[in-house]
C-alpha atoms as a PDB file:
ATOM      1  CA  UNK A   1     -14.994  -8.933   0.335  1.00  0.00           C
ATOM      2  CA  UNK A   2     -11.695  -9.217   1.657  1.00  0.00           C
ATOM      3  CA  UNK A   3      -9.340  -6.808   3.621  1.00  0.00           C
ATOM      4  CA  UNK A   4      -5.354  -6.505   2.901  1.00  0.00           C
ATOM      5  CA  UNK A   5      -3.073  -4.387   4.879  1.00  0.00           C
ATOM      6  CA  UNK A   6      -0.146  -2.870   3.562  1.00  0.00           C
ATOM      7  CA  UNK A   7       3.151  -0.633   4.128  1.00  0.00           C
ATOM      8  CA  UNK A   8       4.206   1.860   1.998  1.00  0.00           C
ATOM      9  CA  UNK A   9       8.325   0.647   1.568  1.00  0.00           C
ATOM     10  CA  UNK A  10       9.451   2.803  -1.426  1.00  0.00           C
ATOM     11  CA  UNK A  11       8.285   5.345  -4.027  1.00  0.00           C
ATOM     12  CA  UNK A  12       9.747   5.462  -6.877  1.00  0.00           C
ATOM     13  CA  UNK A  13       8.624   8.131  -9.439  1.00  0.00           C
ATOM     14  CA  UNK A  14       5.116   7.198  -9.908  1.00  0.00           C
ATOM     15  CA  UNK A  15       5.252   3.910  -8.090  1.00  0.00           C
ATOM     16  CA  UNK A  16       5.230   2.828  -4.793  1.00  0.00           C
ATOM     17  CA  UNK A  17       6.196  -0.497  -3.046  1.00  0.00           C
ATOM     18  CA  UNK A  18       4.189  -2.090  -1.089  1.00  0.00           C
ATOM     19  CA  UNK A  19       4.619  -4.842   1.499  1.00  0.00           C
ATOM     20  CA  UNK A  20       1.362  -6.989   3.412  1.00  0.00           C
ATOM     21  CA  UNK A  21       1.116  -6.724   7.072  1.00  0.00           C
ATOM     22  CA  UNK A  22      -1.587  -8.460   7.843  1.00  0.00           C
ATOM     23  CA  UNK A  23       0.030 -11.757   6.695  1.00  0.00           C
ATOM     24  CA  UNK A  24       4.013 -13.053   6.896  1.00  0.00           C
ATOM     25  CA  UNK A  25       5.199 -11.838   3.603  1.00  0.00           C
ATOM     26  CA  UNK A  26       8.769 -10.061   2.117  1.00  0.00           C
ATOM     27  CA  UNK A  27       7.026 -10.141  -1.260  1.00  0.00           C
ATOM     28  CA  UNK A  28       6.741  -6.741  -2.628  1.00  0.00           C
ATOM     29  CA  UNK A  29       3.594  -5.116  -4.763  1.00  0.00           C
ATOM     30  CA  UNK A  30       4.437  -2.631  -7.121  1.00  0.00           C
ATOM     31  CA  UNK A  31       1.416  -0.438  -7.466  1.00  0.00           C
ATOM     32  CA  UNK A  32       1.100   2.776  -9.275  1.00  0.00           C
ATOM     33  CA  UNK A  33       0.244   6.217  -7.298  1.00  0.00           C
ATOM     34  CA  UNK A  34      -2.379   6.619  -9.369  1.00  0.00           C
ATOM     35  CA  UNK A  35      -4.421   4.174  -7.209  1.00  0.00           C
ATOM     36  CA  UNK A  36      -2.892   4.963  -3.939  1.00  0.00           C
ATOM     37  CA  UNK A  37      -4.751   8.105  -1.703  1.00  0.00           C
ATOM     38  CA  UNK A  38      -2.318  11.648  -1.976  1.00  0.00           C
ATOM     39  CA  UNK A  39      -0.310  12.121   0.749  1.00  0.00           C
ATOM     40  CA  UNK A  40       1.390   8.873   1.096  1.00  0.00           C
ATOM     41  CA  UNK A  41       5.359   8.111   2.362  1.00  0.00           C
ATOM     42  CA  UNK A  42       7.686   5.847   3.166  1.00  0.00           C
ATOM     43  CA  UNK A  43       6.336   4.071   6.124  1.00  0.00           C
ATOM     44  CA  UNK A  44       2.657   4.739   5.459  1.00  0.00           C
ATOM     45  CA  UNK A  45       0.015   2.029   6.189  1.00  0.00           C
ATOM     46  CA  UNK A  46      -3.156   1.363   3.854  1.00  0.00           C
ATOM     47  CA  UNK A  47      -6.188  -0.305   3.958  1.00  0.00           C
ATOM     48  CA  UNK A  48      -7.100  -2.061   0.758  1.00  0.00           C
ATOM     49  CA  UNK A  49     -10.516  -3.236   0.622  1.00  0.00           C
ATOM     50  CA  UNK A  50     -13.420  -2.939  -2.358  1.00  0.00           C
ATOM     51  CA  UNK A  51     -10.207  -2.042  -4.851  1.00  0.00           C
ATOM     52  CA  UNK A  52      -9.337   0.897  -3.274  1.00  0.00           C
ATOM     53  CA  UNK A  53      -6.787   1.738  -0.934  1.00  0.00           C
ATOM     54  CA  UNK A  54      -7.511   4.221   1.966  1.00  0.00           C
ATOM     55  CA  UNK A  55      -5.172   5.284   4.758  1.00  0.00           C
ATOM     56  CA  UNK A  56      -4.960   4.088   8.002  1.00  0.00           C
ATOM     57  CA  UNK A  57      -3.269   5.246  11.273  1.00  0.00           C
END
């Protein structure tokens, strides 16, 4: 299974932006909060792996 690193760009409402780290990218996810562990901002980095996102430092 493969590992994807993200940044949190924007939120907006019940959305957030995300934008790969791990790879040279400007494209932009939109994913819904839903999915995305509480406590997320602006400027927060995930760890998506096994469809779920987790929080990294």
């Amino acid at each position: 299974m493969e590992t994807w690193y993200y940044e949190v760009v924007s939120i907006d409402g019940d959305y957030a932006n995300l934008r790969r780290t791990d790879v040279a990218s400007e494209d932009l996810k939109l994913v819904a909060r839903a999915l995305l562990p509480d406590g997320i901002a602006e400027g927060s980095r995930l760890k998506y792996e096994m469809m779920q996102y987790t929080l990294t430092d």
